[in-house]
Protein backbone atom coordinates (compact mmCIF):
# COMPACT_ATOMS: atom_id res chain seq x y z
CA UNK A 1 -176.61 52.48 -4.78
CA UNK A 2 -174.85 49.10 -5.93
CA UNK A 3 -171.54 51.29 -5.33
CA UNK A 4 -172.49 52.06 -2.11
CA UNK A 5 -174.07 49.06 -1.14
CA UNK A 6 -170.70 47.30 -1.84
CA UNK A 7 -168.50 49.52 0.00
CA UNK A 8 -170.18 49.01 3.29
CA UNK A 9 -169.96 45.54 3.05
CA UNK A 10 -166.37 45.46 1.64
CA UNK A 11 -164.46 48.48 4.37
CA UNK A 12 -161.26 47.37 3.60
CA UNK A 13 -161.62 47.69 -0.26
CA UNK A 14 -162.95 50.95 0.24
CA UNK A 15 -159.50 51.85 1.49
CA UNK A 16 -157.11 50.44 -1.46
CA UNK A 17 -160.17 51.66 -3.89
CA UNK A 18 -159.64 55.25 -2.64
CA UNK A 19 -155.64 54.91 -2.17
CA UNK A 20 -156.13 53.75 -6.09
CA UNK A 21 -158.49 56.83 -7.46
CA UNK A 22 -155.59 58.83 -5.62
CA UNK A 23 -152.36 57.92 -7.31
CA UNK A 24 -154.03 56.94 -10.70
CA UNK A 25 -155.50 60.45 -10.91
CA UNK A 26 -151.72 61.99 -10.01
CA UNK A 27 -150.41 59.69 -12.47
CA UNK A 28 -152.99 60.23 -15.28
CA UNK A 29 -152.42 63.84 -14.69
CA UNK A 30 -148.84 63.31 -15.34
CA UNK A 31 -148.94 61.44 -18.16
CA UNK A 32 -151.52 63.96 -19.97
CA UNK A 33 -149.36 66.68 -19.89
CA UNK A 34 -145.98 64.83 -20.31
CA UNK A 35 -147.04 63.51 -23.27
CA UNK A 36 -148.36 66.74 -24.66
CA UNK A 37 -144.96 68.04 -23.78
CA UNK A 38 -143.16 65.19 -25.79
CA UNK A 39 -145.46 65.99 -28.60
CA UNK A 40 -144.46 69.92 -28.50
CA UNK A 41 -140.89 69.54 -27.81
CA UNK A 42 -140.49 66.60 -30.94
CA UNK A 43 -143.29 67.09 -32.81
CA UNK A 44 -142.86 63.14 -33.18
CA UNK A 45 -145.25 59.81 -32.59
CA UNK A 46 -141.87 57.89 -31.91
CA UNK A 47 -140.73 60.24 -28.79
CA UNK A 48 -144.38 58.86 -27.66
CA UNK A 49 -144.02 55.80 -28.09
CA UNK A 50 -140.81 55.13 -26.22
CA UNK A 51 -142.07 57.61 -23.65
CA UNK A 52 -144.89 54.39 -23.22
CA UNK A 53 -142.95 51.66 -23.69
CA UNK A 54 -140.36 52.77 -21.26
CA UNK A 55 -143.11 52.61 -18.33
CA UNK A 56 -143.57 49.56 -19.28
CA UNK A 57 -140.33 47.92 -19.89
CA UNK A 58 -139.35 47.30 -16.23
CA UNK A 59 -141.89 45.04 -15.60
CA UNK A 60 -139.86 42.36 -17.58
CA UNK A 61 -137.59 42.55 -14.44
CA UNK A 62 -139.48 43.78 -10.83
CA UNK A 63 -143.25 42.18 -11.75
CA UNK A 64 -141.97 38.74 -10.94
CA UNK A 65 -139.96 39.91 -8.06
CA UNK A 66 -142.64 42.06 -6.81
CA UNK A 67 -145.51 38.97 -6.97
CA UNK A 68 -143.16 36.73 -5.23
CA UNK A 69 -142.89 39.42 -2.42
CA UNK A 70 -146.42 40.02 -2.34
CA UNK A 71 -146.81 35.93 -1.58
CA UNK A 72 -143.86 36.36 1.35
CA UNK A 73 -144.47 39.85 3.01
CA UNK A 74 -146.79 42.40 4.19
CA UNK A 75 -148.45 43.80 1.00
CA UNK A 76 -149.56 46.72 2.97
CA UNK A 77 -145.77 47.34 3.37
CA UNK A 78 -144.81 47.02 -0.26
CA UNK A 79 -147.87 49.72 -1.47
CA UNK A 80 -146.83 52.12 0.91
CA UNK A 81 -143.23 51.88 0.15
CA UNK A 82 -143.80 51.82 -3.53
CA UNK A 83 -145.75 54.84 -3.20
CA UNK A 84 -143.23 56.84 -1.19
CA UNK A 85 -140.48 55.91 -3.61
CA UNK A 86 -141.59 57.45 -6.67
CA UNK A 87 -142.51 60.76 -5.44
CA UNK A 88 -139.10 62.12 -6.49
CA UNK A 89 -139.49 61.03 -9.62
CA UNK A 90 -142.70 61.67 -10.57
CA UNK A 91 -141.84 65.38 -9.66
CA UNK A 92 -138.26 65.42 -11.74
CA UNK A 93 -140.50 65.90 -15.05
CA UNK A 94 -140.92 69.71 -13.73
CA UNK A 95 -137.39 70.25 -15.41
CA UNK A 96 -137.93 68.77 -18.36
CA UNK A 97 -137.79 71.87 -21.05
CA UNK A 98 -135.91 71.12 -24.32
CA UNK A 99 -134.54 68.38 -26.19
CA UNK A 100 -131.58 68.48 -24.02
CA UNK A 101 -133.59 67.55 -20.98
CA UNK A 102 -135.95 64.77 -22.40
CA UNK A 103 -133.59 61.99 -21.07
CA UNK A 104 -135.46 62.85 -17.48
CA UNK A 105 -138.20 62.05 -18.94
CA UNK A 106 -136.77 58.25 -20.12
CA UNK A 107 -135.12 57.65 -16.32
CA UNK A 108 -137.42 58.83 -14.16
CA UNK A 109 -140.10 56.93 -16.35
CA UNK A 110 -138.25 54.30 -16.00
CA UNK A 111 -137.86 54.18 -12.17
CA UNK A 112 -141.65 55.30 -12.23
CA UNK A 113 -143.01 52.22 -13.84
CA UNK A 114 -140.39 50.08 -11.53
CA UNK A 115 -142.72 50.72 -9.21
CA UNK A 116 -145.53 50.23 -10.13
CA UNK A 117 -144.14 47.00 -11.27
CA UNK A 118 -143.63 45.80 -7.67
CA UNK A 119 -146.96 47.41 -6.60
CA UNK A 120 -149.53 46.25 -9.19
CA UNK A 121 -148.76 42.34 -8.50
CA UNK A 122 -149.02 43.39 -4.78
CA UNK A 123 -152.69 45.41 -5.29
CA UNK A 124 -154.19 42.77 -7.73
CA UNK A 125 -153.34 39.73 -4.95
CA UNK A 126 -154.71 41.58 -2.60
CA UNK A 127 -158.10 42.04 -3.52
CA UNK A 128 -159.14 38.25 -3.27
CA UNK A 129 -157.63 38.69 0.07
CA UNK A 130 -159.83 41.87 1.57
CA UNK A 131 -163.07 40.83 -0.01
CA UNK A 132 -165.63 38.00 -0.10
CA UNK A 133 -165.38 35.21 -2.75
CA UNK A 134 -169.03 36.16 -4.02
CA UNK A 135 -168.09 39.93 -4.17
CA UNK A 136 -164.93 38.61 -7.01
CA UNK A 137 -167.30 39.70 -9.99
CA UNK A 138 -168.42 43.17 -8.45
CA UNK A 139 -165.54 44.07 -7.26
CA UNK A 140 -163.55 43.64 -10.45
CA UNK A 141 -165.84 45.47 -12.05
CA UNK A 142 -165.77 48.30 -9.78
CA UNK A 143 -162.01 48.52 -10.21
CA UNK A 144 -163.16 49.29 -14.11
CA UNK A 145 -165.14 51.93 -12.55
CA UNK A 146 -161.79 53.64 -10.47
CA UNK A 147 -160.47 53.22 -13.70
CA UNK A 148 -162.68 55.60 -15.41
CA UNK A 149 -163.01 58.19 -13.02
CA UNK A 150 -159.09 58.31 -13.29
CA UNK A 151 -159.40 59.08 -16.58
CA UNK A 152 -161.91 61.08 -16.43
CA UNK A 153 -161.00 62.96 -13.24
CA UNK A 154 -157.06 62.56 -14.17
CA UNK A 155 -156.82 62.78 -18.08
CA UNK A 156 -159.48 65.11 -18.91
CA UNK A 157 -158.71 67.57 -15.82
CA UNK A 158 -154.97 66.65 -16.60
CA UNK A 159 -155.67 68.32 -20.20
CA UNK A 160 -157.27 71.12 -19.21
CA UNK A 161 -154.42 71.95 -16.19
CA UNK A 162 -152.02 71.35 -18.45
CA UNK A 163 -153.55 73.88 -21.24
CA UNK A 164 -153.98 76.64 -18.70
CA UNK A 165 -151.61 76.52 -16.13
CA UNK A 166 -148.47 74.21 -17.98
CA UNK A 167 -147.24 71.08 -17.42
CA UNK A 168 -145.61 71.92 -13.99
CA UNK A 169 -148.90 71.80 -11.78
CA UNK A 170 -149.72 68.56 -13.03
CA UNK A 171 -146.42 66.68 -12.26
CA UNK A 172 -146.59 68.31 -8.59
CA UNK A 173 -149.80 67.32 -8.03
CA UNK A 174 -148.54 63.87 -9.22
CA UNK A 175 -146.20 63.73 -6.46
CA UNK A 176 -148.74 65.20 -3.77
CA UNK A 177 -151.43 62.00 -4.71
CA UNK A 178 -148.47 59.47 -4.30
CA UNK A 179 -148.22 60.64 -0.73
CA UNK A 180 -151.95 60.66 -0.13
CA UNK A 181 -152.40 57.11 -1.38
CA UNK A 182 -149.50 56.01 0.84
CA UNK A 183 -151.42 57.28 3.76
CA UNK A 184 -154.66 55.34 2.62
CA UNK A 185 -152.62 52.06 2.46
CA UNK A 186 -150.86 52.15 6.01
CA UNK A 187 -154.41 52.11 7.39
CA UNK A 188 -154.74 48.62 5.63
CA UNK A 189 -153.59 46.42 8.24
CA UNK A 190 -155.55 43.14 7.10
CA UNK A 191 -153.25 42.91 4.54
CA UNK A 192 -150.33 42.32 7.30
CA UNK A 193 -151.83 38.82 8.27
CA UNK A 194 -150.47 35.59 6.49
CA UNK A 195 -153.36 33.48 4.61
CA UNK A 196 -153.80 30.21 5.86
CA UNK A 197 -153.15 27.36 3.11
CA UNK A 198 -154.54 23.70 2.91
CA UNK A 199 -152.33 20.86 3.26
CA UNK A 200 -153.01 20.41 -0.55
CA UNK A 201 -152.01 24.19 -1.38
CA UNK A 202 -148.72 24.34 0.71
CA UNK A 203 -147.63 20.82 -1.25
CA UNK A 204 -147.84 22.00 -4.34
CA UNK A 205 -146.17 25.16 -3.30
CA UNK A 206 -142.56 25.84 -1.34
CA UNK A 207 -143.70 29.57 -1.06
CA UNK A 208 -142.93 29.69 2.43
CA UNK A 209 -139.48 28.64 2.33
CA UNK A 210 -138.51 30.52 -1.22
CA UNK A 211 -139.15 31.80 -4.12
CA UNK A 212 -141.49 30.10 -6.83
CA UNK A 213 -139.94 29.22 -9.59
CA UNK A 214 -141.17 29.52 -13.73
CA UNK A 215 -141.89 25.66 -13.11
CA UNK A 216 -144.78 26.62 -10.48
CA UNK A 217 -146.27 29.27 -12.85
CA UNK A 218 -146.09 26.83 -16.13
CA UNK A 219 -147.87 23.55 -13.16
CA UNK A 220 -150.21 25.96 -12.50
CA UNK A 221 -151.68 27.17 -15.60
CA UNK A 222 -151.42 23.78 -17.42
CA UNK A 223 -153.84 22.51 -14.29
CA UNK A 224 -156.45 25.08 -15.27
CA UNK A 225 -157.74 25.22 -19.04
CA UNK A 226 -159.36 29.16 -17.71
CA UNK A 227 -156.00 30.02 -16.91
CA UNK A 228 -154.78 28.94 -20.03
CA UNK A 229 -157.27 30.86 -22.01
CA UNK A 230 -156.30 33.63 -19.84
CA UNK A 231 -153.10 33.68 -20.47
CA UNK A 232 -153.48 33.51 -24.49
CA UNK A 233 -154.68 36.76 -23.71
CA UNK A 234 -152.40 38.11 -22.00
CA UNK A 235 -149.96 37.23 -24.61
CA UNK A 236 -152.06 38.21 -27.70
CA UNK A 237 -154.06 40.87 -26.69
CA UNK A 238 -151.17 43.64 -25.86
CA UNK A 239 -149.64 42.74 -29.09
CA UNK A 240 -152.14 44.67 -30.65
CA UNK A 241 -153.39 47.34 -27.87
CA UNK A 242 -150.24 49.13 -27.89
CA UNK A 243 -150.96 50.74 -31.41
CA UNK A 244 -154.63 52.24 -29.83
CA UNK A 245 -152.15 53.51 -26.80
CA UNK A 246 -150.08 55.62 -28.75
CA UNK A 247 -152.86 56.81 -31.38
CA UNK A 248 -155.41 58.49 -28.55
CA UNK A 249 -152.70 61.71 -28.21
CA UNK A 250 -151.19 61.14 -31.44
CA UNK A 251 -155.75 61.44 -33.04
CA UNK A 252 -156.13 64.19 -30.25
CA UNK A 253 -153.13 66.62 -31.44
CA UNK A 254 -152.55 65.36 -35.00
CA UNK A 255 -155.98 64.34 -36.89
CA UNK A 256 -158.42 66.78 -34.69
CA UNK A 257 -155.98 69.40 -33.52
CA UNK A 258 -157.23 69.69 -30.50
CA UNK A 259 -154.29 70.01 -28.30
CA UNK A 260 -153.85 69.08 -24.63
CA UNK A 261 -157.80 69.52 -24.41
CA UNK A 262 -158.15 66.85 -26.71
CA UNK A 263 -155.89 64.57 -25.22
CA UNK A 264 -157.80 64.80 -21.72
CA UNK A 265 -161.22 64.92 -23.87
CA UNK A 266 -160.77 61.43 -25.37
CA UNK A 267 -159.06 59.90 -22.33
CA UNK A 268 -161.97 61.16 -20.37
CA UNK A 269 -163.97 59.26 -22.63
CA UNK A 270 -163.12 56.50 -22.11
CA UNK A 271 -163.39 57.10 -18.27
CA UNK A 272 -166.80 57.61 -19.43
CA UNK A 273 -167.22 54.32 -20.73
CA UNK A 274 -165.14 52.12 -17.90
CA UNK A 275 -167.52 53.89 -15.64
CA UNK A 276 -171.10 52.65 -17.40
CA UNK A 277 -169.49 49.03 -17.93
CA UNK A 278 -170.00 48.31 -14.28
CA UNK A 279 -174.05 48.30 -13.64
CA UNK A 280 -173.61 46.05 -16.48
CA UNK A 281 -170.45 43.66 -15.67
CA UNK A 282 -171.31 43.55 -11.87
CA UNK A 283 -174.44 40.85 -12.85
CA UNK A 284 -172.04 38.83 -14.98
CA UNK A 285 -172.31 35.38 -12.98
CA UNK A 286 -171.75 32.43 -15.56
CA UNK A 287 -170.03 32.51 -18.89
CA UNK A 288 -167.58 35.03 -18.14
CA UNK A 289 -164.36 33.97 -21.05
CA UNK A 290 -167.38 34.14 -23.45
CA UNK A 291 -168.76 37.31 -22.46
CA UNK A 292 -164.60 38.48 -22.11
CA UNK A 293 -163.85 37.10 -25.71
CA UNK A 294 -166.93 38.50 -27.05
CA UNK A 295 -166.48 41.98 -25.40
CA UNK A 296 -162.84 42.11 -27.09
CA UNK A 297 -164.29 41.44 -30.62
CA UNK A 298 -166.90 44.50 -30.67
CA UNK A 299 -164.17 46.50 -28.80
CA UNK A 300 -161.89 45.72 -31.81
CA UNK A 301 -164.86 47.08 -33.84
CA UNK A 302 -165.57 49.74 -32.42
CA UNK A 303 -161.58 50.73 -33.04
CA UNK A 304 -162.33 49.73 -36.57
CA UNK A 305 -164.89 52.91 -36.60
CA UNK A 306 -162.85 55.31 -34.94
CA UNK A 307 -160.03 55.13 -37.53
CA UNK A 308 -162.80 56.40 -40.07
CA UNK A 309 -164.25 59.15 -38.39
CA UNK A 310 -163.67 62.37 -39.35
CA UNK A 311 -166.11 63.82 -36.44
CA UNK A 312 -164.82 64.92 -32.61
CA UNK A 313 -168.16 64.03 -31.57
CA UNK A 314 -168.46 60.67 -32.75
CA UNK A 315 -164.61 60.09 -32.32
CA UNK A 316 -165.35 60.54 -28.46
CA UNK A 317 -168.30 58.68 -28.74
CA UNK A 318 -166.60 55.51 -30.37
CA UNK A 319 -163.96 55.85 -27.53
CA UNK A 320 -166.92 55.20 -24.49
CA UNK A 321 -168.23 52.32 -26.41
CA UNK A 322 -164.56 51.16 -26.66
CA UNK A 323 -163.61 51.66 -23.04
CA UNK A 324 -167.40 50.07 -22.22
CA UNK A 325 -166.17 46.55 -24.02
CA UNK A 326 -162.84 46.89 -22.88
CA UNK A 327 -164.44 47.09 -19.28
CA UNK A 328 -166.22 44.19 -19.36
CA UNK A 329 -163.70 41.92 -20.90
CA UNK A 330 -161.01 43.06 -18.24
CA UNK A 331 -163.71 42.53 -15.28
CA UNK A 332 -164.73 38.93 -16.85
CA UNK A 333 -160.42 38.12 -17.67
CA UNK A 334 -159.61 39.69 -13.62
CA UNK A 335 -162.58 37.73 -12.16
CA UNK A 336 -161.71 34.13 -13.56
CA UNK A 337 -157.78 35.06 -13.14
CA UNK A 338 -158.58 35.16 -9.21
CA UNK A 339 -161.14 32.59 -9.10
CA UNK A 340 -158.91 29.96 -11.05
CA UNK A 341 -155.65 31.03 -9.47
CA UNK A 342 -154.34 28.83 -5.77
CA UNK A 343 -154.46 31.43 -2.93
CA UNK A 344 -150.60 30.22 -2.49
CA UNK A 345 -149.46 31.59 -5.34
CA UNK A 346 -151.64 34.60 -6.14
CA UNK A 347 -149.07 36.88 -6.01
CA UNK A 348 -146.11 35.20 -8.39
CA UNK A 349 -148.79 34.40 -10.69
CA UNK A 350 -150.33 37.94 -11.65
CA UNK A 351 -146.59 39.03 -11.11
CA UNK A 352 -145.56 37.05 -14.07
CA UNK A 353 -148.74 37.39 -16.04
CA UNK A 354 -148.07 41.29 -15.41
CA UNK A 355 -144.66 40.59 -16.77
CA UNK A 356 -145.84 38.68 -19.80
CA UNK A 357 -148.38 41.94 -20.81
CA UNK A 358 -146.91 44.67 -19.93
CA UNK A 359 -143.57 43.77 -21.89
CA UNK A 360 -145.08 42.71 -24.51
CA UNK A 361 -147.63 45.79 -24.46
CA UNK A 362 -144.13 48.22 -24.46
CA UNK A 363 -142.76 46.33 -27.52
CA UNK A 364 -146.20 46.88 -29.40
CA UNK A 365 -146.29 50.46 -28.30
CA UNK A 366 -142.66 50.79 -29.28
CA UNK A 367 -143.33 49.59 -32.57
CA UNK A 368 -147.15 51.25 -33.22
CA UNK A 369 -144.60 54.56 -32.33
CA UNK A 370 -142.36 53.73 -35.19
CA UNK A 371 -145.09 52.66 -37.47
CA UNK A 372 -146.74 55.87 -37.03
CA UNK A 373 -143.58 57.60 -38.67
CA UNK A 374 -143.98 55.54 -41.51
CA UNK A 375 -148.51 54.77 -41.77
CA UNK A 376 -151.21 57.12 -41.81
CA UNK A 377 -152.69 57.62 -38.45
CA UNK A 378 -156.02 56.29 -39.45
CA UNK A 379 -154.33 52.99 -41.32
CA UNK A 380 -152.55 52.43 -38.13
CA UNK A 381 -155.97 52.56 -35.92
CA UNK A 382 -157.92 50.20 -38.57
CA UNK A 383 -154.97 47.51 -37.92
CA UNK A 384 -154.91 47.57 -34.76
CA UNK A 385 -158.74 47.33 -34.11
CA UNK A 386 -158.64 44.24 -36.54
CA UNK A 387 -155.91 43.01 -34.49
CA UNK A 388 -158.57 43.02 -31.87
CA UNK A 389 -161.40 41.10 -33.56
CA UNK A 390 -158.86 38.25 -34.94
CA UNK A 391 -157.07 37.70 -31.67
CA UNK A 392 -160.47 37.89 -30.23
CA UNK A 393 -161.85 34.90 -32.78
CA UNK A 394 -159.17 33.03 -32.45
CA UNK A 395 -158.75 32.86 -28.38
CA UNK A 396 -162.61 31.77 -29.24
CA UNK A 397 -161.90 29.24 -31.43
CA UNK A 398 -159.12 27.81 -28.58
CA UNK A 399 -162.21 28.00 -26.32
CA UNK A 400 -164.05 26.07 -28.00
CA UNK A 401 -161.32 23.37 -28.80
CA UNK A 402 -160.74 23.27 -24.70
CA UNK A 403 -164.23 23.04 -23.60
CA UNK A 404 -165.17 19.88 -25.88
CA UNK A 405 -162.63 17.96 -23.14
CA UNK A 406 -161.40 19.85 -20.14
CA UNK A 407 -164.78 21.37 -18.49
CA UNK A 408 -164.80 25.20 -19.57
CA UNK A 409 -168.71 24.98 -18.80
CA UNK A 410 -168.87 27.29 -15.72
CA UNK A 411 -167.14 30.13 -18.06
């Protein structure tokens, strides 16, 4: 009723909400079966990992140049372009058979994640803009809740597709929810209309006649001790998230030998658990970097469990009290990252900050691939959930050191 309650009083949300479930359930699909696929053709967790951190490589170059758009242009534009660009690619994966054809795989993921480079800058700026300042919190945390039923309605189905009817249906139907989404978005016209700026925001901003440059990003975060804490954690926390990444497929096929099933059972678990953070998260008012930094240390246990299990059961029940934390940190992280942030530079600013974790997120999941050739599965997955509680501690013990001076109070 919350849900509901919301989207009547938010209409315009409603429409990049539903554009969202759309192409995250293509793309989940997708991703399900083309990493089952890698998987069956190799046999190896390195072909994974490079699979991931290719998707996430281009945001090192089009995240910065797709905030700074965002700031300039019609971000209804940009999401419906975006959209309509990677619907070849997303269905060049259907010829993808051998070895000999996995380089499709690395360019069109490539050009895939390009995209959503320029368009996830573009989305997140947008959100402060459609909806009401006191509707931040609830809204962020209903975004946790699209998240899960993508997974759940794009990995898990994804899996299943994929088991009985091959890869080929899911990477068309990819394609097919791009389109969809793109005709959600065009109805979005608010997002057409320039914000208005006080004189205070427009000096400390040339926005309007270029560019911003690093020097406005590095001005603004040093004038906010949240942002600063946030982005520590944007920095530190995909350093270590990467290796959880690649080992959900790599637990699904290798440790429980479940197959494609498995892949879309414990990615639908986690849907599972983004889905029941929400009646939770949305009455998160005060406090929110200590409920955030406290959220990632008993996610980072909870990954410390799931390395030791030796049960399906309790493997996918670890993985919706993981995706529960992980819920509530993001919606706590998102909700001070737009509250903290100058309207004027929304979009450069989660641009870069997309930059800074995503890259950094491919290099971890580049290397958790490589480390999986060489660790046991379950090693890997206790290292990386400790990775979670220490860079949890420490962002806390930061937090601590800012607040005795610079007013962290009100989170």
């Amino acid at each position: 009723m919350s849900i509901i309650r919301l989207f009547r009083e938010e209409k315009d949300y409603l429409k990049l909400f539903s554009a969202g479930i759309l192409n995250g359930i293509g793309d989940r699909f997708s991703q399900v079966a083309l990493l089952a696929l890698l998987l069956n053709i190799t046999g190896s967790g390195l072909a994974v990992g490079l699979a991931l951190a290719i998707r996430v490589i281009p945001f090192l170059l089009f995240a910065p140049f797709g905030g700074a758009l965002a700031d300039r242009f019609s971000r209804r534009h940009i999401l419906v372009f975006t959209d309509l660009s990677r619907i070849l690619f997303a269905l060049s994966f259907i010829f993808v058979n051998d070895s000999s054809t996995l380089w499709i795989v690395y360019v069109s993921s490539f050009f895939l994640a390009a995209g959503e480079a320029i368009y996830a800058p573009a989305r997140k700026s947008a959100i402060p803009v459609l909806v009401k300042q006191e509707n931040i919190v609830k809204v962020n945390s209903l975004e946790q809740v699209m998240l899960g039923v993508v997974l759940i309605g794009g990995s898990f189905s994804g899996g299943v597709v994929t088991h009985f009817f091959g890869p080929d249906l899911t990477f068309i139907i990819n394609g097919l929810s791009f389109l969809f989404a793109a005709i959600f978005l065009s109805r979005l016209h608010a997002l057409d209309q320039q914000e208005e700026f006080t004189a205070p925001e427009l000096e400390r901003t040339d926005a309007r006649k270029s560019f911003q440059s690093f020097l406005t990003f590095h001005q603004t975060i040093l004038a906010s001790s949240a942002l600063t804490i946030i982005l520590l954690s944007e920095i530190l926390i995909p350093l270590v998230n990467g290796i959880d990444n690649v080992l959900i497929s790599i637990y699904a096929v290798q440790e429980f030998n479940l197959g494609d099933v498995g892949v879309g059972l414990f990615y639908g678990s986690l849907g599972i658990g983004l889905m029941l953070s929400f009646p939770f998260a949305e009455r998160i008012q005060n406090h929110l970097l200590k409920i955030g930094l406290l959220a990632l240390v008993l996610e980072g246990a909870a990954l410390m469990f799931l390395s030791q299990t030796q049960s399906v059961t309790a493997a996918m029940l670890t993985f919706i009290v993981v995706s529960f934390f992980s819920g509530v940190g993001n919606t706590c992280f998102d909700s001070v990252l737009m509250k903290e942030t100058p309207k004027a530079h929304r979009g450069f600013i989660f641009g870069i900050l997309t930059t800074i974790s995503n890259s950094l997120m491919g290099l971890s999941m580049f290397a958790a691939g490589v480390a999986a050739e060489i660790f046991p599965n379950r090693a890997l997955g206790f290292a990386g959930g400790l990775g979670f509680v220490l860079t949890g501690m420490a962002l806390f013990i930061v937090y601590l050191m800012i607040n005795r001076g610079r007013g962290l109070a009100k989170y």
